[in-house]
PDB file of N, CA and C in Angstrom:
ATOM      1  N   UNK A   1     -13.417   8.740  -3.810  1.00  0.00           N
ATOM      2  CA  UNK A   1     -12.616   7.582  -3.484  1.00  0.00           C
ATOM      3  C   UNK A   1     -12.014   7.786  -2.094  1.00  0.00           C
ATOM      4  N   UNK A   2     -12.005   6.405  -1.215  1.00  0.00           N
ATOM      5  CA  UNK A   2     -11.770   6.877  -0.033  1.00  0.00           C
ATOM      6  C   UNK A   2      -9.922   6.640   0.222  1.00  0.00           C
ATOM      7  N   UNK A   3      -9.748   7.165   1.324  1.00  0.00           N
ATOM      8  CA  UNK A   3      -8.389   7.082   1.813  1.00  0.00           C
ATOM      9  C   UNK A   3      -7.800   5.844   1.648  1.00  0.00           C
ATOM     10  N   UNK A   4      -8.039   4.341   1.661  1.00  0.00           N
ATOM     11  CA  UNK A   4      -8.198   3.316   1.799  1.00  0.00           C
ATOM     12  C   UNK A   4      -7.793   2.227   0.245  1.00  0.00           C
ATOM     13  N   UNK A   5      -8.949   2.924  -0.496  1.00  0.00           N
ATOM     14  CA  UNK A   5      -8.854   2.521  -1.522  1.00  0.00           C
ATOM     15  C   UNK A   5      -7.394   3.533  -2.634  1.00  0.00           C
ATOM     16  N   UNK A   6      -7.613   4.499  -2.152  1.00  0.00           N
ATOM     17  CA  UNK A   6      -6.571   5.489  -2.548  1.00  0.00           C
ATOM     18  C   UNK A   6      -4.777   4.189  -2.601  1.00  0.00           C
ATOM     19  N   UNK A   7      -4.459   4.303  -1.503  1.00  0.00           N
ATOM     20  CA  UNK A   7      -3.729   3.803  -0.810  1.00  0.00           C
ATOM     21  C   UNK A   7      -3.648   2.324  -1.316  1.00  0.00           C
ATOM     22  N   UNK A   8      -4.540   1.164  -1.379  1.00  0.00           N
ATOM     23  CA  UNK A   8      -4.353   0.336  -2.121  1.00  0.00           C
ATOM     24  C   UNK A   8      -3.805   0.455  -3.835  1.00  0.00           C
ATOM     25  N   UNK A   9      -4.234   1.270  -4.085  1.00  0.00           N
ATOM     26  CA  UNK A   9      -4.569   1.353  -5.597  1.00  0.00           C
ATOM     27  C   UNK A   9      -2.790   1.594  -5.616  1.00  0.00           C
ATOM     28  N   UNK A  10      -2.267   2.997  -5.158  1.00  0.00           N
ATOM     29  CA  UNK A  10      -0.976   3.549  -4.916  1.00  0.00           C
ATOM     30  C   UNK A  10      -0.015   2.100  -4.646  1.00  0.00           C
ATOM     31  N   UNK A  11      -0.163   1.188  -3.987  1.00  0.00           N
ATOM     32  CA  UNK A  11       0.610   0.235  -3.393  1.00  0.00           C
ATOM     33  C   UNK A  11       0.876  -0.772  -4.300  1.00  0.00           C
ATOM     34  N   UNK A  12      -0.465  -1.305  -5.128  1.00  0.00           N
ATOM     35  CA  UNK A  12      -0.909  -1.729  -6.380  1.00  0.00           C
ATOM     36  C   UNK A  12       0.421  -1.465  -7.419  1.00  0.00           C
ATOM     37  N   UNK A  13      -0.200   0.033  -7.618  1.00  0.00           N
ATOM     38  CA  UNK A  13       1.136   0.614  -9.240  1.00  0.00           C
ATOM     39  C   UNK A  13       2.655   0.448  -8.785  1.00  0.00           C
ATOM     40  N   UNK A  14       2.835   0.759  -7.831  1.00  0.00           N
ATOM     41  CA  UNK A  14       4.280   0.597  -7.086  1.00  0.00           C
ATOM     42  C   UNK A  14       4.451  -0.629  -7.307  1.00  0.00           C
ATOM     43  N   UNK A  15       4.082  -1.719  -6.582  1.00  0.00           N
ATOM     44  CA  UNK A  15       4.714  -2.760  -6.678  1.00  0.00           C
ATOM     45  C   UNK A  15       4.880  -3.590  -8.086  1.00  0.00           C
ATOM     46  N   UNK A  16       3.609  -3.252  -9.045  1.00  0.00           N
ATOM     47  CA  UNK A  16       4.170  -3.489 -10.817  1.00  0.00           C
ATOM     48  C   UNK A  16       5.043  -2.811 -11.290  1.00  0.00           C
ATOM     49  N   UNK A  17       4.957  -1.390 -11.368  1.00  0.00           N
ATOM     50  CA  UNK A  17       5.887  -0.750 -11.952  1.00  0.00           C
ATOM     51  C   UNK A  17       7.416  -1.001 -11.962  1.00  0.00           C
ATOM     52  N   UNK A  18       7.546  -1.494 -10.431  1.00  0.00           N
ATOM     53  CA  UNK A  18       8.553  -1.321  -9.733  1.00  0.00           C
ATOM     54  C   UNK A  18       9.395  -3.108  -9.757  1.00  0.00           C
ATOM     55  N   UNK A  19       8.097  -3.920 -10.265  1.00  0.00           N
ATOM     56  CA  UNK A  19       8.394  -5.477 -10.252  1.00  0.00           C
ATOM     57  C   UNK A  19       8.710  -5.744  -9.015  1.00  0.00           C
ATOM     58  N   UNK A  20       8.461  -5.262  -7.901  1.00  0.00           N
ATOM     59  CA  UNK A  20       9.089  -5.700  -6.284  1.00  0.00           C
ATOM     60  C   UNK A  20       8.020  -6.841  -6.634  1.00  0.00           C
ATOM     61  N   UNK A  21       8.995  -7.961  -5.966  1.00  0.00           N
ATOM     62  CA  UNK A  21       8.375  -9.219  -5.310  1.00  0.00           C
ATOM     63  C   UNK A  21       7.690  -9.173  -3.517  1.00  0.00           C
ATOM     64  N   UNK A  22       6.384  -9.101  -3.839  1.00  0.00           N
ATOM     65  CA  UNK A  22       5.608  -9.217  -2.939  1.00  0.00           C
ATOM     66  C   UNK A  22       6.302  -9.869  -1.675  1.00  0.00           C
ATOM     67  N   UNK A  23       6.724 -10.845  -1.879  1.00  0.00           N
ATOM     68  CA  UNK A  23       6.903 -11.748  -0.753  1.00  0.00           C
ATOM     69  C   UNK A  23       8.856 -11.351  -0.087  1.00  0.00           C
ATOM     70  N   UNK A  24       9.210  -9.682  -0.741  1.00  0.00           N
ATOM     71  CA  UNK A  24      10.578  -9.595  -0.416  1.00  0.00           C
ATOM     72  C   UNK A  24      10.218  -7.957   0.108  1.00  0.00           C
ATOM     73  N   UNK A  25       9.044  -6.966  -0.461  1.00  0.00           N
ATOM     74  CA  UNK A  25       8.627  -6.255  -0.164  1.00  0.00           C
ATOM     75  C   UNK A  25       7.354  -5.867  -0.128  1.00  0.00           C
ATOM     76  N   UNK A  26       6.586  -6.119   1.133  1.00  0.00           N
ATOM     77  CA  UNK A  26       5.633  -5.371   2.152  1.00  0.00           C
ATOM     78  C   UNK A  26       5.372  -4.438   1.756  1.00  0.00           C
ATOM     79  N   UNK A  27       4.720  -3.601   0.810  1.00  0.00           N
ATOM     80  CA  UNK A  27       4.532  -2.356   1.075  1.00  0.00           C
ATOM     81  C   UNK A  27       3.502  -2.179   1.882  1.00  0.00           C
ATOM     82  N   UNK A  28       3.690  -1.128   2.867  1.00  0.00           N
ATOM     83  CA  UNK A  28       2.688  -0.830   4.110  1.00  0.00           C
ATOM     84  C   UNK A  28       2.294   1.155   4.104  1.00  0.00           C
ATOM     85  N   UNK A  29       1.450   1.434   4.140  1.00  0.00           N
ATOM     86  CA  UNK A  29       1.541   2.987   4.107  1.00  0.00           C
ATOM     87  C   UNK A  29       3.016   3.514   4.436  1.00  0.00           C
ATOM     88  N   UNK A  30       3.784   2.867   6.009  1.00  0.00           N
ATOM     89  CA  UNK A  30       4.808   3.597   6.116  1.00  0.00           C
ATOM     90  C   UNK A  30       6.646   2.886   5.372  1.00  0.00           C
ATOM     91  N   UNK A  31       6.367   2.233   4.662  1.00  0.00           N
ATOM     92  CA  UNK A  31       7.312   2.257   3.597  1.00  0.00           C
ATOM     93  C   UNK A  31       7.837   3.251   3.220  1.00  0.00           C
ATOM     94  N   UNK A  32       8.951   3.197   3.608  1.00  0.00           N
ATOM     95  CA  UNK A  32       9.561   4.316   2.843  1.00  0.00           C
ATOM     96  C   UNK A  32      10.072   4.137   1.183  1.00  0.00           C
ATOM     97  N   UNK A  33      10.351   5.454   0.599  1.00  0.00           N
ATOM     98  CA  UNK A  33      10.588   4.817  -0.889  1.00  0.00           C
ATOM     99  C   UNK A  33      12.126   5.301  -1.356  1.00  0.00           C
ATOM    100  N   UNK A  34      12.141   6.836  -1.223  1.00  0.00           N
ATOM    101  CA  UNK A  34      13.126   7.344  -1.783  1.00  0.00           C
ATOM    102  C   UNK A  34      14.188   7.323  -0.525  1.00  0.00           C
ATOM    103  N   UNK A  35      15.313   6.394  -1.517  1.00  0.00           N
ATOM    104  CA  UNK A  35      16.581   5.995  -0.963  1.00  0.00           C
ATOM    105  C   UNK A  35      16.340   4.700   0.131  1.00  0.00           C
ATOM    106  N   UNK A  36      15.233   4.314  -0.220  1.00  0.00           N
ATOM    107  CA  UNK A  36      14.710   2.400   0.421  1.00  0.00           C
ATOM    108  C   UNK A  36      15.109   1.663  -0.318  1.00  0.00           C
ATOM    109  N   UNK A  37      14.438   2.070  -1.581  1.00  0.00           N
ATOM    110  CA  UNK A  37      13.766   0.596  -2.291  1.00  0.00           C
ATOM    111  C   UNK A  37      14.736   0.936  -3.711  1.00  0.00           C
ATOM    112  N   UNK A  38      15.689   0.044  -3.912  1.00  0.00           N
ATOM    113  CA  UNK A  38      16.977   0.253  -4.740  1.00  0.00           C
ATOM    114  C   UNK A  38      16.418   0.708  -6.498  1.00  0.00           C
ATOM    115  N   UNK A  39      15.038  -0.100  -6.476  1.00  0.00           N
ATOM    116  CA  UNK A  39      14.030  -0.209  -7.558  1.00  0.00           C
ATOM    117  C   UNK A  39      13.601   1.171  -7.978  1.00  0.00           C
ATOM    118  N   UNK A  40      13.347   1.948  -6.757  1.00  0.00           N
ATOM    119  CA  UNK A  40      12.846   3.270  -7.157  1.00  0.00           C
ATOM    120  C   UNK A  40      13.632   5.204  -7.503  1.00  0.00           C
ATOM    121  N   UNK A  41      14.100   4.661  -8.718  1.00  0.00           N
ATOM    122  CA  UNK A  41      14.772   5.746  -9.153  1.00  0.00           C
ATOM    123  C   UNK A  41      13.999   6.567  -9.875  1.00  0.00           C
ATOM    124  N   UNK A  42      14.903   7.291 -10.393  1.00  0.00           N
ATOM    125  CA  UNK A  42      14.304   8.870 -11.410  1.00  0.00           C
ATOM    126  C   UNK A  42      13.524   8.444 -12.319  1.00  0.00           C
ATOM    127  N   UNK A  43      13.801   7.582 -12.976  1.00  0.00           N
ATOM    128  CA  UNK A  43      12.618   6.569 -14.204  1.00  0.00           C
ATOM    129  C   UNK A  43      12.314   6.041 -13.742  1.00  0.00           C
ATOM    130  N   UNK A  44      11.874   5.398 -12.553  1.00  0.00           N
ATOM    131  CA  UNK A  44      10.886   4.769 -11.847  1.00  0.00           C
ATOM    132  C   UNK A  44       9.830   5.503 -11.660  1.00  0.00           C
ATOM    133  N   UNK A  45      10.422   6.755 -10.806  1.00  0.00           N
ATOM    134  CA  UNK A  45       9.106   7.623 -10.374  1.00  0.00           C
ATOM    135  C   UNK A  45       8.286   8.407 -11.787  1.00  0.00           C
ATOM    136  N   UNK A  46       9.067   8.525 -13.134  1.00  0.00           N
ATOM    137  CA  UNK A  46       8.324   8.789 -14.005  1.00  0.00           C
ATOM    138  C   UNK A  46       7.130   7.715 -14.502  1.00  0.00           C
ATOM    139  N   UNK A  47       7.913   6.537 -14.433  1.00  0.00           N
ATOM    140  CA  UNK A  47       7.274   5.248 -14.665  1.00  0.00           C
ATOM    141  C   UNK A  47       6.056   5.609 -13.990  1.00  0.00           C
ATOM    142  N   UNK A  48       5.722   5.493 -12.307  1.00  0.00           N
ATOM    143  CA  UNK A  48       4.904   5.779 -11.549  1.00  0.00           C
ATOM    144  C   UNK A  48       4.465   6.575 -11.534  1.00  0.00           C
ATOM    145  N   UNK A  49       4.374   7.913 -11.618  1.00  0.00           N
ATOM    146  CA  UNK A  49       3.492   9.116 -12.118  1.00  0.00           C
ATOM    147  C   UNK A  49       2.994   8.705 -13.211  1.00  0.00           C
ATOM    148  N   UNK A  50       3.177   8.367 -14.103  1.00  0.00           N
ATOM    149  CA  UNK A  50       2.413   7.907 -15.479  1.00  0.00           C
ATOM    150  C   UNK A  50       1.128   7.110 -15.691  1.00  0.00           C
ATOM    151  N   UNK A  51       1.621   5.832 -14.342  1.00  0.00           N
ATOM    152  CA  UNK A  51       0.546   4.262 -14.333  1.00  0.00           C
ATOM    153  C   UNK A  51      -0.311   5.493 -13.328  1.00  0.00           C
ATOM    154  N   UNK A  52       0.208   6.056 -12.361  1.00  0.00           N
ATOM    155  CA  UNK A  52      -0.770   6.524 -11.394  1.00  0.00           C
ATOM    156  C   UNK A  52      -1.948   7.393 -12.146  1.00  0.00           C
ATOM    157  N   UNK A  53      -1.423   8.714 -13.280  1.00  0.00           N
ATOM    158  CA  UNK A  53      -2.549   9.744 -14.076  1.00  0.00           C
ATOM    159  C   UNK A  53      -3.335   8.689 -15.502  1.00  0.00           C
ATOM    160  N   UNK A  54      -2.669   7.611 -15.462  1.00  0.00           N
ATOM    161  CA  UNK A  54      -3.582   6.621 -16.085  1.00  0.00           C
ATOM    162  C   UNK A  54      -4.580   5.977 -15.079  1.00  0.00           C
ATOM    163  N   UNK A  55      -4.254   5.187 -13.656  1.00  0.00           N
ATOM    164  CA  UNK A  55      -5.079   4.269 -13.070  1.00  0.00           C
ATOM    165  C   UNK A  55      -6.568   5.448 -12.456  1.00  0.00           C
ATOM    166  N   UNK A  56      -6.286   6.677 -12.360  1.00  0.00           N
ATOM    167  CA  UNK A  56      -6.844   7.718 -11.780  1.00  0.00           C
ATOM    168  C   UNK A  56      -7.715   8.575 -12.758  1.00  0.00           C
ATOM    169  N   UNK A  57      -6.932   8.240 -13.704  1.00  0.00           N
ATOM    170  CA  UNK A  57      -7.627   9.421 -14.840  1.00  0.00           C
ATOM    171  C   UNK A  57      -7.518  10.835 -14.825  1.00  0.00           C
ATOM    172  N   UNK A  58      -6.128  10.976 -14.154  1.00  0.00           N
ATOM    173  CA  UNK A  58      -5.919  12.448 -14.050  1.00  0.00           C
ATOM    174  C   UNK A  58      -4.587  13.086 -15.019  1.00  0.00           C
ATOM    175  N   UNK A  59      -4.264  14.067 -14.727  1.00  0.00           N
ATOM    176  CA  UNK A  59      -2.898  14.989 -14.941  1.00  0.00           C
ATOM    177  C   UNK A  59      -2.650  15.369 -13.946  1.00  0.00           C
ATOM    178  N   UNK A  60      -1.284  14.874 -13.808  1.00  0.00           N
ATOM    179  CA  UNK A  60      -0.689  15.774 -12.959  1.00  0.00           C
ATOM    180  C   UNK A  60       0.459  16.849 -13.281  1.00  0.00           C
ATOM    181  N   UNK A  61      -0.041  18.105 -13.172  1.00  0.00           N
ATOM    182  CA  UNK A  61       0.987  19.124 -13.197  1.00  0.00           C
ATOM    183  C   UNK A  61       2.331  18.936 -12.905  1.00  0.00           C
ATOM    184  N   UNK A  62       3.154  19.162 -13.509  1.00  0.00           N
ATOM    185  CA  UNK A  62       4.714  19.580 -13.522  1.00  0.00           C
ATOM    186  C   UNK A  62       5.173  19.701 -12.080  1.00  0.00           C
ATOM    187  N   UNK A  63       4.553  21.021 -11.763  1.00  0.00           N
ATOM    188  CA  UNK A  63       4.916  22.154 -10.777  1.00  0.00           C
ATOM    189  C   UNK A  63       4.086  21.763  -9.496  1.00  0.00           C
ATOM    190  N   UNK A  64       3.652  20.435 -10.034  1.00  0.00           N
ATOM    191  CA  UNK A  64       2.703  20.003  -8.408  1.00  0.00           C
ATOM    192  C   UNK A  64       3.621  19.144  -7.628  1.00  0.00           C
ATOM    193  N   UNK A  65       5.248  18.310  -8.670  1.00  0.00           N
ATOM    194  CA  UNK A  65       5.254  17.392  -8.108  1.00  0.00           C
ATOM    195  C   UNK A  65       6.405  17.583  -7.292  1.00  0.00           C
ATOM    196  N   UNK A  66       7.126  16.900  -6.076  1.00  0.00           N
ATOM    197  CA  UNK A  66       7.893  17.130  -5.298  1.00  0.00           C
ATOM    198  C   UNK A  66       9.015  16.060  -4.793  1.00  0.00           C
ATOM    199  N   UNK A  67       9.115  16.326  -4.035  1.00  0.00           N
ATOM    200  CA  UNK A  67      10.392  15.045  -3.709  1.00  0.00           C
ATOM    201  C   UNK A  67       9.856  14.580  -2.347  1.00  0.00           C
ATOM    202  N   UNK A  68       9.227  15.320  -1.929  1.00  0.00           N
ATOM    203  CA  UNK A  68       8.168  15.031  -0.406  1.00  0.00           C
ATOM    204  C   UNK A  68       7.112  14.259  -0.717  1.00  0.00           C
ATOM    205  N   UNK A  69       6.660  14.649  -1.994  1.00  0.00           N
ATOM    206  CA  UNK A  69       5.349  13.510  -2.302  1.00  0.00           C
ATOM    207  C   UNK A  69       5.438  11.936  -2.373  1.00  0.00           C
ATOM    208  N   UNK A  70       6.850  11.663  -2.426  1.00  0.00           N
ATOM    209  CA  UNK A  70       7.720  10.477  -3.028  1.00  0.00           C
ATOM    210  C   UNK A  70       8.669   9.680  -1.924  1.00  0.00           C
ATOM    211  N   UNK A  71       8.339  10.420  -0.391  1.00  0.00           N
ATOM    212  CA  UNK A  71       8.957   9.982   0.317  1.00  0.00           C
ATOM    213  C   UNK A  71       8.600   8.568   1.171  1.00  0.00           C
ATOM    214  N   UNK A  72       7.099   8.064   1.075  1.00  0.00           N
ATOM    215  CA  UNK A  72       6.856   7.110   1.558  1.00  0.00           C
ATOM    216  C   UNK A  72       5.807   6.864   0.798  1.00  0.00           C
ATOM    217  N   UNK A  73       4.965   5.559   0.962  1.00  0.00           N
ATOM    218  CA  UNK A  73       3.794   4.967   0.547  1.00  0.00           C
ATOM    219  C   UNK A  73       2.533   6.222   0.661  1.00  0.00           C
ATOM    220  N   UNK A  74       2.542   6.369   2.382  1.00  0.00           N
ATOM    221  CA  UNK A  74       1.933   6.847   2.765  1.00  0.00           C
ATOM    222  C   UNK A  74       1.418   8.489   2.331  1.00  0.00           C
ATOM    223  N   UNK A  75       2.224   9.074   1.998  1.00  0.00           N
ATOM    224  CA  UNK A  75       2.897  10.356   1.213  1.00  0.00           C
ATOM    225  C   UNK A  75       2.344  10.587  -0.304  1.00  0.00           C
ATOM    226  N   UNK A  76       2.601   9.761  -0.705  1.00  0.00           N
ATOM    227  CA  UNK A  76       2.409   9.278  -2.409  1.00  0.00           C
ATOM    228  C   UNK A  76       0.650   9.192  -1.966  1.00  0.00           C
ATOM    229  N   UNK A  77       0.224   8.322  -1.255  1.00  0.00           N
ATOM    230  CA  UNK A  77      -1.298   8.437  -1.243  1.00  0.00           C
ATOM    231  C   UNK A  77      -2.118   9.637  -0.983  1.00  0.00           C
ATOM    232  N   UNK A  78      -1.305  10.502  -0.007  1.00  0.00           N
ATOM    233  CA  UNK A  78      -1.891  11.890   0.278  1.00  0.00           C
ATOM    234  C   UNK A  78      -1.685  12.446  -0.648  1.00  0.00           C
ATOM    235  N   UNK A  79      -0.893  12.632  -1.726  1.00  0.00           N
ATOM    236  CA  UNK A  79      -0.378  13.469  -2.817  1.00  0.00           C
ATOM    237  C   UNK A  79      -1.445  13.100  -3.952  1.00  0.00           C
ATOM    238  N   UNK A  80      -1.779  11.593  -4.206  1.00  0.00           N
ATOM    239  CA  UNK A  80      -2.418  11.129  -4.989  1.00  0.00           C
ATOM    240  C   UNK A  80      -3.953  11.775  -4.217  1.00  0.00           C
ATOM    241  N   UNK A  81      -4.675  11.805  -3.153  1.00  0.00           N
ATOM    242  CA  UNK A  81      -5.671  12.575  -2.843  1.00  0.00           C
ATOM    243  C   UNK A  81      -6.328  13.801  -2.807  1.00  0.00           C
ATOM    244  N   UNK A  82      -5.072  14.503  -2.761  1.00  0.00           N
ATOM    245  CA  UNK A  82      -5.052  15.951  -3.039  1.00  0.00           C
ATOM    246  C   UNK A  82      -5.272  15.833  -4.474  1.00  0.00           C
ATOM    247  N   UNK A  83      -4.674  15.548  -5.290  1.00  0.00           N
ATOM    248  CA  UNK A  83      -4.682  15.791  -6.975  1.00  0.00           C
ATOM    249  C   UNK A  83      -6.687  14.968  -7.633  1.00  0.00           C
ATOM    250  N   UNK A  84      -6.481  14.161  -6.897  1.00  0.00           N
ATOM    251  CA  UNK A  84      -8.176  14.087  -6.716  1.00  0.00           C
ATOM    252  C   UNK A  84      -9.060  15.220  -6.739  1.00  0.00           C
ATOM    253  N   UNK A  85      -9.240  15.183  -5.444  1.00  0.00           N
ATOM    254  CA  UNK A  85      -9.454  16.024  -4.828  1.00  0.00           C
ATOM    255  C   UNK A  85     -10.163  17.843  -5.782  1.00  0.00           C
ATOM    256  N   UNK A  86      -8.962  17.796  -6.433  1.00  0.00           N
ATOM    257  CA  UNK A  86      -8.330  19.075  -7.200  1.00  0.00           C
ATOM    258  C   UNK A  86      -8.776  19.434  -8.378  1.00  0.00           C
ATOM    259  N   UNK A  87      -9.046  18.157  -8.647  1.00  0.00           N
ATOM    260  CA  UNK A  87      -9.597  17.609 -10.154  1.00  0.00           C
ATOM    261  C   UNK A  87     -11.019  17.852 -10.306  1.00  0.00           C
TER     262      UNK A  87
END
């Protein structure tokens, strides 16, 4: 899967999970998330790790995940590539 589609897909679960209204938030690779988007808290990001090792078909380890992975759109997609990747 390429960088591209990665990144859509990521932008995709965010904005359901998260119920942002499209037309109030843009998500763009450089979106930021943690401490942006009022929507995205501690049960959010579980929320989102969850839809993401479902839309992907993966697991993600405990001890993989970070607070850096979670810092932007863009971030979350590299994190989501690597665990690809890995798999």
């Amino acid at each position: 899967m390429d960088t591209r589609s990665i990144t859509a897909t990521v932008t995709s679960v965010l904005a359901e999970v998260l119920s942002l209204d499209r037309d109030h938030h843009e998500l763009q690779p450089d979106t930021m998330l943690l401490g942006n988007i009022p929507e995205f808290d501690s049960m959010a990001i579980v929320s989102v790790i969850t839809a993401l090792e479902e839309e992907f078909e993966l697991e993600i380890p405990d001890e993989e995940l970070s607070a850096e992975a979670f810092e932007s759109v863009a971030s979350l997609s590299e994190f989501m590539q690597q665990q690809l990747e890995s798999q």
